[in-house]
N, C-alpha and C. Protein backbone atom coordinates (compact mmCIF):
# COMPACT_ATOMS: atom_id res chain seq x y z
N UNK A 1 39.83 51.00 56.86
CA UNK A 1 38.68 51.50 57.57
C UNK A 1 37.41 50.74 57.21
N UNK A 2 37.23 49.92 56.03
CA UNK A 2 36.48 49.26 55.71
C UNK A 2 36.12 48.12 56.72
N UNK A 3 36.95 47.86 57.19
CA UNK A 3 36.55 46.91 58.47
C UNK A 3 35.64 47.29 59.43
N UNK A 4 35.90 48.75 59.54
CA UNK A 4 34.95 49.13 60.77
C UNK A 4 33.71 49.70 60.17
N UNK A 5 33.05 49.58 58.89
CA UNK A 5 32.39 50.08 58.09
C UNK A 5 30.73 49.43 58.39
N UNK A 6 29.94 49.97 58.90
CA UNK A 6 28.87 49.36 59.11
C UNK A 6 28.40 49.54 60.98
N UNK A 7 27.07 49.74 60.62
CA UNK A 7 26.05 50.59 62.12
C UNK A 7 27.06 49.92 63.16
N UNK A 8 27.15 48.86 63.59
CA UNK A 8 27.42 48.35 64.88
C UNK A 8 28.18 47.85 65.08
N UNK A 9 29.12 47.63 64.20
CA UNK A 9 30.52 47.05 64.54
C UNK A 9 31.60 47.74 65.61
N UNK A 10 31.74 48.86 65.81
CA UNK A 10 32.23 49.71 66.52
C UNK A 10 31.36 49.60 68.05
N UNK A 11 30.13 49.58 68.14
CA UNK A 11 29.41 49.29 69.30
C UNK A 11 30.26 47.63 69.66
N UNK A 12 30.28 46.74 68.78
CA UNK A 12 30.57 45.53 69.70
C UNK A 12 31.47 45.66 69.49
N UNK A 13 32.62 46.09 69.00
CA UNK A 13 33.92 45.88 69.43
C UNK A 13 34.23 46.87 70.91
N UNK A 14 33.55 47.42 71.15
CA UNK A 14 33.63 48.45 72.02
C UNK A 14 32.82 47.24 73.79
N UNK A 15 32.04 46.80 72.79
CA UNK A 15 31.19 45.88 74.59
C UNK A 15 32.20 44.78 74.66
N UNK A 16 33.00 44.10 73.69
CA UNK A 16 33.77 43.33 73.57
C UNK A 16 35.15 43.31 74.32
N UNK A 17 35.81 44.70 74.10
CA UNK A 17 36.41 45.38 74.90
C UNK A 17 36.93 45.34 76.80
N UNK A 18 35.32 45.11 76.73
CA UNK A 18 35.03 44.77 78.36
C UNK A 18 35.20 43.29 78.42
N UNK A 19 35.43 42.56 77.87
CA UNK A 19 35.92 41.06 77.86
C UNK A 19 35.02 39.86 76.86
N UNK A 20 35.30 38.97 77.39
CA UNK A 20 34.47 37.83 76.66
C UNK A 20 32.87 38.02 76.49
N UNK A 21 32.27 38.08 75.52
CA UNK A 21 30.65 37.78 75.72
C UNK A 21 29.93 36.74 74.66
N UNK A 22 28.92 36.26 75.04
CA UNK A 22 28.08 35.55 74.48
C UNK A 22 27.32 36.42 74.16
N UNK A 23 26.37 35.67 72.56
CA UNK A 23 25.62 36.15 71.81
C UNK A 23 24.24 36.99 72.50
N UNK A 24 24.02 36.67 73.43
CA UNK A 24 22.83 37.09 74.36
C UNK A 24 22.91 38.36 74.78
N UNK A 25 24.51 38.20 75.99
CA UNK A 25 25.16 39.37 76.18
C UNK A 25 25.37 40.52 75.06
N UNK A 26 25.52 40.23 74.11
CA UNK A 26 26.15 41.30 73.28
C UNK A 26 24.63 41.58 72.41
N UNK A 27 23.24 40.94 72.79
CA UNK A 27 22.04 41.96 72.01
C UNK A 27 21.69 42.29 72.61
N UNK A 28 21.78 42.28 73.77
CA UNK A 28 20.87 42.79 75.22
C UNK A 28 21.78 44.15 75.30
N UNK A 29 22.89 44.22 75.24
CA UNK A 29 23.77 45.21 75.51
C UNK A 29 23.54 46.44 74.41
N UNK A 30 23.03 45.94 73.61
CA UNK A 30 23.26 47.00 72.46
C UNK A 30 21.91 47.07 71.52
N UNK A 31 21.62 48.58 72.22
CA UNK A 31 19.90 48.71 72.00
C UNK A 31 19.78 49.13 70.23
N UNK A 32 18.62 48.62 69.81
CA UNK A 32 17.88 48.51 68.60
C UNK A 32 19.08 47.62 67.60
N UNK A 33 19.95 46.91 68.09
CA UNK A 33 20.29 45.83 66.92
C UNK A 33 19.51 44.70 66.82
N UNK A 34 19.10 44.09 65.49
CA UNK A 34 18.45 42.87 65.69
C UNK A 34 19.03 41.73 65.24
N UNK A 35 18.82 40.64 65.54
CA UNK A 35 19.60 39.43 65.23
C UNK A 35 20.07 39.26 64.41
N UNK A 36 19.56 39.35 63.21
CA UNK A 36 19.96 39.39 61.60
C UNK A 36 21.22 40.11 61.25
N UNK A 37 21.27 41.02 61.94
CA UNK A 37 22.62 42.38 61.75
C UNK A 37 23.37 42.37 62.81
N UNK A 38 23.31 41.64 64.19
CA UNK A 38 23.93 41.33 65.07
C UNK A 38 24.77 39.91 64.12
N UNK A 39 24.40 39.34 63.97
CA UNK A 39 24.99 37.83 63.26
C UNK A 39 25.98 38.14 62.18
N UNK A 40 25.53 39.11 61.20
CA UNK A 40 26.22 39.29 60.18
C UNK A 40 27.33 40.09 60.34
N UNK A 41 27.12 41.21 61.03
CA UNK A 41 28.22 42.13 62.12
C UNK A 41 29.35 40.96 62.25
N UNK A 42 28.94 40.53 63.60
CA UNK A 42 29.73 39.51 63.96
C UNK A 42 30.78 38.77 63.27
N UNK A 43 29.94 37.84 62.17
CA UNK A 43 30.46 37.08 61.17
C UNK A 43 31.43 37.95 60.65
N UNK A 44 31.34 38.94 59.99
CA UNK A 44 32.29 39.85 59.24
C UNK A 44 33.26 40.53 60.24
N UNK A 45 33.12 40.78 61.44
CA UNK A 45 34.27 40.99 62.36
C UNK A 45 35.07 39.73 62.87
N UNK A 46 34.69 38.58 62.14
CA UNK A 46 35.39 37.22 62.48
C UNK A 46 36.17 37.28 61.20
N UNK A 47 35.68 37.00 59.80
CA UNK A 47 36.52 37.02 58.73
C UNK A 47 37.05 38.22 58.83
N UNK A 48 37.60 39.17 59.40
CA UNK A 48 38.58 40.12 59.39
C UNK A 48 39.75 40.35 60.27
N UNK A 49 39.42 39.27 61.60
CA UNK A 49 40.49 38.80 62.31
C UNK A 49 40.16 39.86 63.23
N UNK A 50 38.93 40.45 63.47
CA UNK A 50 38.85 41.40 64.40
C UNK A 50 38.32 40.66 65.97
N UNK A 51 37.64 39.57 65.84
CA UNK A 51 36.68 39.01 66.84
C UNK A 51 36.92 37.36 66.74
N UNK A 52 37.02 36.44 67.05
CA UNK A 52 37.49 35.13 67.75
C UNK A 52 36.17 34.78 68.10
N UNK A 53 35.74 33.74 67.46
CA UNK A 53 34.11 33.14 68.01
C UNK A 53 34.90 32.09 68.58
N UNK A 54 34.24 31.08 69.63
CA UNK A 54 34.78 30.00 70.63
C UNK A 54 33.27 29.36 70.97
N UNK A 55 33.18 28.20 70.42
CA UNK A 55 32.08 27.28 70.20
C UNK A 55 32.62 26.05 71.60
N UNK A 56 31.62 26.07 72.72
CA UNK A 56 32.40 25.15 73.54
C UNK A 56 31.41 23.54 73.11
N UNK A 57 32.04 22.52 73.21
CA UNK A 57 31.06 21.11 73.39
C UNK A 57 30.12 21.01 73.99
N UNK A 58 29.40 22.00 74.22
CA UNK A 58 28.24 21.36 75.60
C UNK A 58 27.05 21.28 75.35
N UNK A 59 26.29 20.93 75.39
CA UNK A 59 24.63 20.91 75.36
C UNK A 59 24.12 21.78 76.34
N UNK A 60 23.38 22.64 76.66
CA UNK A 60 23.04 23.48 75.36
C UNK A 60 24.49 24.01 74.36
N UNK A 61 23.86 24.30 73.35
CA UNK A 61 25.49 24.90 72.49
C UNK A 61 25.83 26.34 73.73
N UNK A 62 27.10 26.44 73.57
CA UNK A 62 28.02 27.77 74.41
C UNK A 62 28.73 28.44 73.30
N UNK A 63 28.40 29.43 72.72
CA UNK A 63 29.52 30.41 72.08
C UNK A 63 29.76 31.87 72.82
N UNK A 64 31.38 31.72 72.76
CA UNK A 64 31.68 33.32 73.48
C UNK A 64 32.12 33.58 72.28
N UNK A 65 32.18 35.11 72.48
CA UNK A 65 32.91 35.99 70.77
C UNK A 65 33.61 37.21 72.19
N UNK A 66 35.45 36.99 71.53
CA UNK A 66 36.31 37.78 72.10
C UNK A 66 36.89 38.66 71.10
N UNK A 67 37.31 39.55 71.51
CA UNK A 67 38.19 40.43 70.46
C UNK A 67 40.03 39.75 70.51
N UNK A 68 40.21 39.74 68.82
CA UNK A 68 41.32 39.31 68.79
C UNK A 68 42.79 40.26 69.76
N UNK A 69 43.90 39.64 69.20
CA UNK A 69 45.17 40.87 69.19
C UNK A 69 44.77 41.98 68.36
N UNK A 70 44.45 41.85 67.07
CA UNK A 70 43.91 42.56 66.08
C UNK A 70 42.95 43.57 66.65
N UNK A 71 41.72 43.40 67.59
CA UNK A 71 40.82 43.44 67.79
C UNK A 71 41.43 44.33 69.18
N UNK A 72 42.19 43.97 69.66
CA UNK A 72 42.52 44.66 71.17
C UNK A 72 43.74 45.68 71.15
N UNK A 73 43.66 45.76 69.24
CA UNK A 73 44.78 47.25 69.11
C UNK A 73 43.97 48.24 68.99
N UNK A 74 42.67 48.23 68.87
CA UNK A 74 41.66 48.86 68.61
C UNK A 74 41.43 49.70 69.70
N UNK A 75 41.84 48.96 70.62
CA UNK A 75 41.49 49.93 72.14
C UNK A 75 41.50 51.22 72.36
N UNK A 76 42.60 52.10 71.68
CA UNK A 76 42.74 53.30 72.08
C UNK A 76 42.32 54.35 71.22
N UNK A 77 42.15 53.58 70.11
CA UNK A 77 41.07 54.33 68.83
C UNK A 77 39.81 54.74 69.34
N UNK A 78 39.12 53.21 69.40
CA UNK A 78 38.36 53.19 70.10
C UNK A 78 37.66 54.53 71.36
N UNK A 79 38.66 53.72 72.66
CA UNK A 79 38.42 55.00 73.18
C UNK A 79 38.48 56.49 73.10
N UNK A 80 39.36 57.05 72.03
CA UNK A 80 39.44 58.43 71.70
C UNK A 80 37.97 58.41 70.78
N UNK A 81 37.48 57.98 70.14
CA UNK A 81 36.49 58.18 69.88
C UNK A 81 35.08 57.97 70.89
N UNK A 82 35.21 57.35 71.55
CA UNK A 82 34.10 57.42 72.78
C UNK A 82 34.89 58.94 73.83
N UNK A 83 35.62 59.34 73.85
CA UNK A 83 35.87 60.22 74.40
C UNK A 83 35.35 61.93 73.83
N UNK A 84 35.66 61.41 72.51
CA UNK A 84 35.38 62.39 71.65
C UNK A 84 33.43 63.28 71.60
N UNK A 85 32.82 61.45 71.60
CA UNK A 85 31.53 61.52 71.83
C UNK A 85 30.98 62.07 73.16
N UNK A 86 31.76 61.73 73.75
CA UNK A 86 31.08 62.46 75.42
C UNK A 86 31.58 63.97 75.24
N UNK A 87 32.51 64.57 74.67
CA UNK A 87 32.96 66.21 74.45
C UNK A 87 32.20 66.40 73.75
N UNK A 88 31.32 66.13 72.26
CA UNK A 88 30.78 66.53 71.11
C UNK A 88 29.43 66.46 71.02
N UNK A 89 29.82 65.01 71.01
CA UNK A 89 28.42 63.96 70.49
C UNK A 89 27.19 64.17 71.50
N UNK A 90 26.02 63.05 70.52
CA UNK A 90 24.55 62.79 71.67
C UNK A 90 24.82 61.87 72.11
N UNK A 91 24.80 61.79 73.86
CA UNK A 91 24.62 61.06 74.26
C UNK A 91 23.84 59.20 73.65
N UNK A 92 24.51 58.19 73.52
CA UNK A 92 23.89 57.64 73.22
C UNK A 92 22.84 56.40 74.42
N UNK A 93 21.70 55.91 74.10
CA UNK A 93 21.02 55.39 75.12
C UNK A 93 21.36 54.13 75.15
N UNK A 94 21.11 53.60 76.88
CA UNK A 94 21.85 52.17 76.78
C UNK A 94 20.62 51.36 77.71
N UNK A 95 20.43 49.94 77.42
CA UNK A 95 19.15 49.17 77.74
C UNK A 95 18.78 49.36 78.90
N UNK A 96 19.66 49.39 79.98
CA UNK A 96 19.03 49.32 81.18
C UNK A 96 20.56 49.90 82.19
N UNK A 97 20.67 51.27 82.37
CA UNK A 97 21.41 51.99 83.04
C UNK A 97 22.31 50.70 84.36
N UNK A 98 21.75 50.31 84.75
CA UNK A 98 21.78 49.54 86.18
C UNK A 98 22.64 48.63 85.65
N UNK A 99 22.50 47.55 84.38
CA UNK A 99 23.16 46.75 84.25
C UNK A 99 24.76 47.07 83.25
N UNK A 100 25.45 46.74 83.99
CA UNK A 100 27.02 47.33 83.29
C UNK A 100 27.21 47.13 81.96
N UNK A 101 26.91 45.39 81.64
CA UNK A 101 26.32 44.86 80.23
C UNK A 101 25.92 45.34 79.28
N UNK A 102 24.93 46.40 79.98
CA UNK A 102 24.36 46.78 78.79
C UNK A 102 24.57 48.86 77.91
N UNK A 103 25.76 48.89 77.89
CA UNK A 103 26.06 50.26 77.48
C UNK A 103 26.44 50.27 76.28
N UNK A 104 26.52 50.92 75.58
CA UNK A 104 27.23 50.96 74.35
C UNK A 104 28.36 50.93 74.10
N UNK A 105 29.40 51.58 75.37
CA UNK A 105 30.93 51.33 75.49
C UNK A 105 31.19 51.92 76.39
């Protein structure tokens, strides 16, 4: 469980979920993280085999971050706990309703 240990890791494995995203995608999506803890998140869901960073050759630099096999057994955890939250929980708020991108999961 230590893997999933920390504010936002569960938020991006959850936007991740919804497929491939870039670093942009995934702070815009997920309100009050800031770069610093978005990066380190990340990083530590990479050394755990949870998340797959993919650095393409191009100018400008291109990185997508996918969820592994590892990462896509998570799915149904996952969702029982977002399920759980809509029976229990507070609602949580997401950047901009309109854009699909941007929800918490």
């Amino acid at each position: 469980m230590s893997i999933l240990a920390g504010r936002w890791k569960t938020t991006i494995i959850c936007q991740l979920l919804k497929g491939k995203k870039r670093y942009g995608e995934l702070k815009k999506g997920i309100i009050g993280v800031n770069h610093k803890m978005l990066a380190e998140q990340l990083r530590e869901l990479e050394e755990a085999g949870i998340v797959r960073r993919h650095v393409y050759p191009v100018v400008p630099p291109k990185v997508e971050y996918e969820l592994t096999e590892r990462g896509e057994a998570l799915r149904p955890a996952i969702e029982y706990l977002i399920a759980w939250g809509e029976q229990f929980g507070t609602p949580v708020p997401v950047a901009n309703e309109d854009d699909p991108a941007a929800s918490s999961c």
